[in-house]
Protein backbone atom coordinates (compact mmCIF):
# COMPACT_ATOMS: atom_id res chain seq x y z
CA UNK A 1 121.12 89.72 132.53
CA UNK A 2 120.94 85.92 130.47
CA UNK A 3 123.75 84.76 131.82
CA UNK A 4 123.32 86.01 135.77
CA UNK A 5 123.58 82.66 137.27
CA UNK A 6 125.04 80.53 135.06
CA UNK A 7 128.80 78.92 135.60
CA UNK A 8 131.25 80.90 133.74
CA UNK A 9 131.32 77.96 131.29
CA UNK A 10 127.78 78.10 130.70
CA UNK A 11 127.87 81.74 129.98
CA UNK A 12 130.57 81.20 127.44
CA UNK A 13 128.34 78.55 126.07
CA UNK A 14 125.39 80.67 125.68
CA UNK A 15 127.48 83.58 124.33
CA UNK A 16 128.65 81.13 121.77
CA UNK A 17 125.35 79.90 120.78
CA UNK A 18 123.73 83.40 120.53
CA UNK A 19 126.27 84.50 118.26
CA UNK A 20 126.11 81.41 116.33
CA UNK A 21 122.39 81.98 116.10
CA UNK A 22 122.86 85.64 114.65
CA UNK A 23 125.23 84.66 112.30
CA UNK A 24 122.94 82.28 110.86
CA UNK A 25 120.11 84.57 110.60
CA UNK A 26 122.16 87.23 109.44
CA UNK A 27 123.22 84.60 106.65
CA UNK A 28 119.06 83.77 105.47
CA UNK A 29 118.34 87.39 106.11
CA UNK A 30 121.31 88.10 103.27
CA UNK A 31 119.85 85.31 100.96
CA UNK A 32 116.42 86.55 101.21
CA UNK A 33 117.53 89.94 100.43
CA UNK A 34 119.51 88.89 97.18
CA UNK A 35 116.39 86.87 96.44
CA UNK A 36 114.55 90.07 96.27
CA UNK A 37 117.51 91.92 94.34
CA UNK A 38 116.84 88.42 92.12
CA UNK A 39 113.31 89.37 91.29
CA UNK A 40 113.63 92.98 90.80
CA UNK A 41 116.23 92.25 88.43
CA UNK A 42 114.04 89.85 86.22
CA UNK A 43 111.36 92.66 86.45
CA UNK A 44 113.16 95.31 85.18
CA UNK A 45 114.39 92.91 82.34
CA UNK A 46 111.07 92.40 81.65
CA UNK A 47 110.15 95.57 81.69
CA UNK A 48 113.09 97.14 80.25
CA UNK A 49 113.92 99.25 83.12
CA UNK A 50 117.91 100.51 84.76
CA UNK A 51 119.52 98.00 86.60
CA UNK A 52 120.08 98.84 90.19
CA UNK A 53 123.64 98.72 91.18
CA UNK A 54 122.10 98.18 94.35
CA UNK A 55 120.14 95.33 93.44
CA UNK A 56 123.59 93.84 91.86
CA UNK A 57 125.82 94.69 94.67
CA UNK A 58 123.26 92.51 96.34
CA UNK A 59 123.24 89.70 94.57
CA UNK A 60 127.07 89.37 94.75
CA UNK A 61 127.16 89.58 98.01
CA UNK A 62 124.83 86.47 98.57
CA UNK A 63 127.06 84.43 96.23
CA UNK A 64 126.10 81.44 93.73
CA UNK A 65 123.25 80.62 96.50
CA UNK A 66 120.62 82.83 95.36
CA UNK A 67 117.39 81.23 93.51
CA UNK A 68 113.98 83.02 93.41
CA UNK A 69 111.11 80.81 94.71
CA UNK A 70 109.63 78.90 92.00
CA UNK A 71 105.80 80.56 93.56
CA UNK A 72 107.79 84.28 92.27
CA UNK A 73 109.01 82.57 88.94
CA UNK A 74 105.87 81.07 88.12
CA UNK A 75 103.92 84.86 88.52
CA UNK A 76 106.23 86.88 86.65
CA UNK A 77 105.92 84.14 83.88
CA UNK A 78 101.94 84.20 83.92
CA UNK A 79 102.30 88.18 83.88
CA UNK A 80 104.42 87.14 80.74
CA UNK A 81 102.04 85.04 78.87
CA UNK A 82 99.00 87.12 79.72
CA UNK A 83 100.60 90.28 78.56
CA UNK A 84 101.46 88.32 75.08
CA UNK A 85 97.98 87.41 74.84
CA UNK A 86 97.15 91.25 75.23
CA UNK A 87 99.66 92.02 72.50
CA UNK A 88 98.81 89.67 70.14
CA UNK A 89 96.53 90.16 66.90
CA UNK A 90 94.06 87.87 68.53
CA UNK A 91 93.60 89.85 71.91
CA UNK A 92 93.44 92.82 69.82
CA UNK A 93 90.78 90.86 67.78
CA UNK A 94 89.15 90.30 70.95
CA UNK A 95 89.39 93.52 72.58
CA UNK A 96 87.65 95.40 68.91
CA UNK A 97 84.19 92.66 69.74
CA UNK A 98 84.35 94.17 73.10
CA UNK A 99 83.93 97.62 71.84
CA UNK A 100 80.14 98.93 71.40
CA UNK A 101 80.20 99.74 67.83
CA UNK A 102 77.39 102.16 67.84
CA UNK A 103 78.69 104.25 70.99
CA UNK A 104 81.64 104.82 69.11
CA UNK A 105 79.52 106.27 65.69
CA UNK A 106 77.42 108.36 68.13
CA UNK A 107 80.28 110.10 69.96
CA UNK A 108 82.07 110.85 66.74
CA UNK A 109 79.11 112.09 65.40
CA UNK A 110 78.75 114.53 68.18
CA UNK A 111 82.30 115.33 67.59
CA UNK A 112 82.01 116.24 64.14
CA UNK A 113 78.71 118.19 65.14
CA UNK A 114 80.59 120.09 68.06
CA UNK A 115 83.50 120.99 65.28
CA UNK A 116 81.14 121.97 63.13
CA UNK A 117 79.17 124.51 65.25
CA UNK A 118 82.39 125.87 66.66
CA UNK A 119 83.87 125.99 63.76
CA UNK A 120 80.78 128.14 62.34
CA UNK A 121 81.37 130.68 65.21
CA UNK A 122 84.13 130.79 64.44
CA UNK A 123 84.30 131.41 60.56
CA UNK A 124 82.06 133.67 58.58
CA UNK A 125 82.49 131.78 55.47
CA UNK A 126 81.24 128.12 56.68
């Protein structure tokens, strides 16, 4: 055992300091957690998603102390601004002088020519 020896004293000491120690782990570990609960939150605003009763049951229970790291913040708000990009009539703009024009006009050619033929299997009139 810790404690084999020490003066009785001592031992309390120790005892008192370990627990001391836990609680204040036990106290970031709780913040860190909320923090978490924090983000998910935001997310599933973002996203539209059910809140988690979990989630909110943690953030009470960290109190008023519970920020999200700026670093966290500063993603979900890129994610954000990137997605509005996407969304925009400009990214769509974009995304049409990506396409290849004439891949598109041969496969639905060869759509129209598969429809065709199995369309004049199918039918004795066409």
């Amino acid at each position: 055992m810790a404690t084999e020896g020490m003066s009785q004293e001592d031992a309390e000491e120790y005892q008192k300091q370990l627990v001391e120690e836990k609680m204040e782990r036990d106290g970031e570990f709780l913040v860190k957690k909320a923090e978490r609960a924090t983000l998910r939150s935001c997310l599933r605003d973002k996203y539209r998603l059910p809140k988690s009763e979990r989630d909110e049951s943690m953030i009470e229970m960290a109190g008023d102390d519970v920020d999200v790291p700026e670093e966290l913040l500063k993603m979900v708000d890129e994610d954000t601004t990137e997605e509005e990009q996407k969304d925009s009539l400009l990214g769509q703009m974009q995304n049409l002088q990506n396409m290849d024009m004439d891949q598109i006009k041969e496969k639905a050619s060869a759509t129209m020519t598969e429809l065709k033929s199995k369309a004049g299997e199918k039918c004795s009139v066409m």
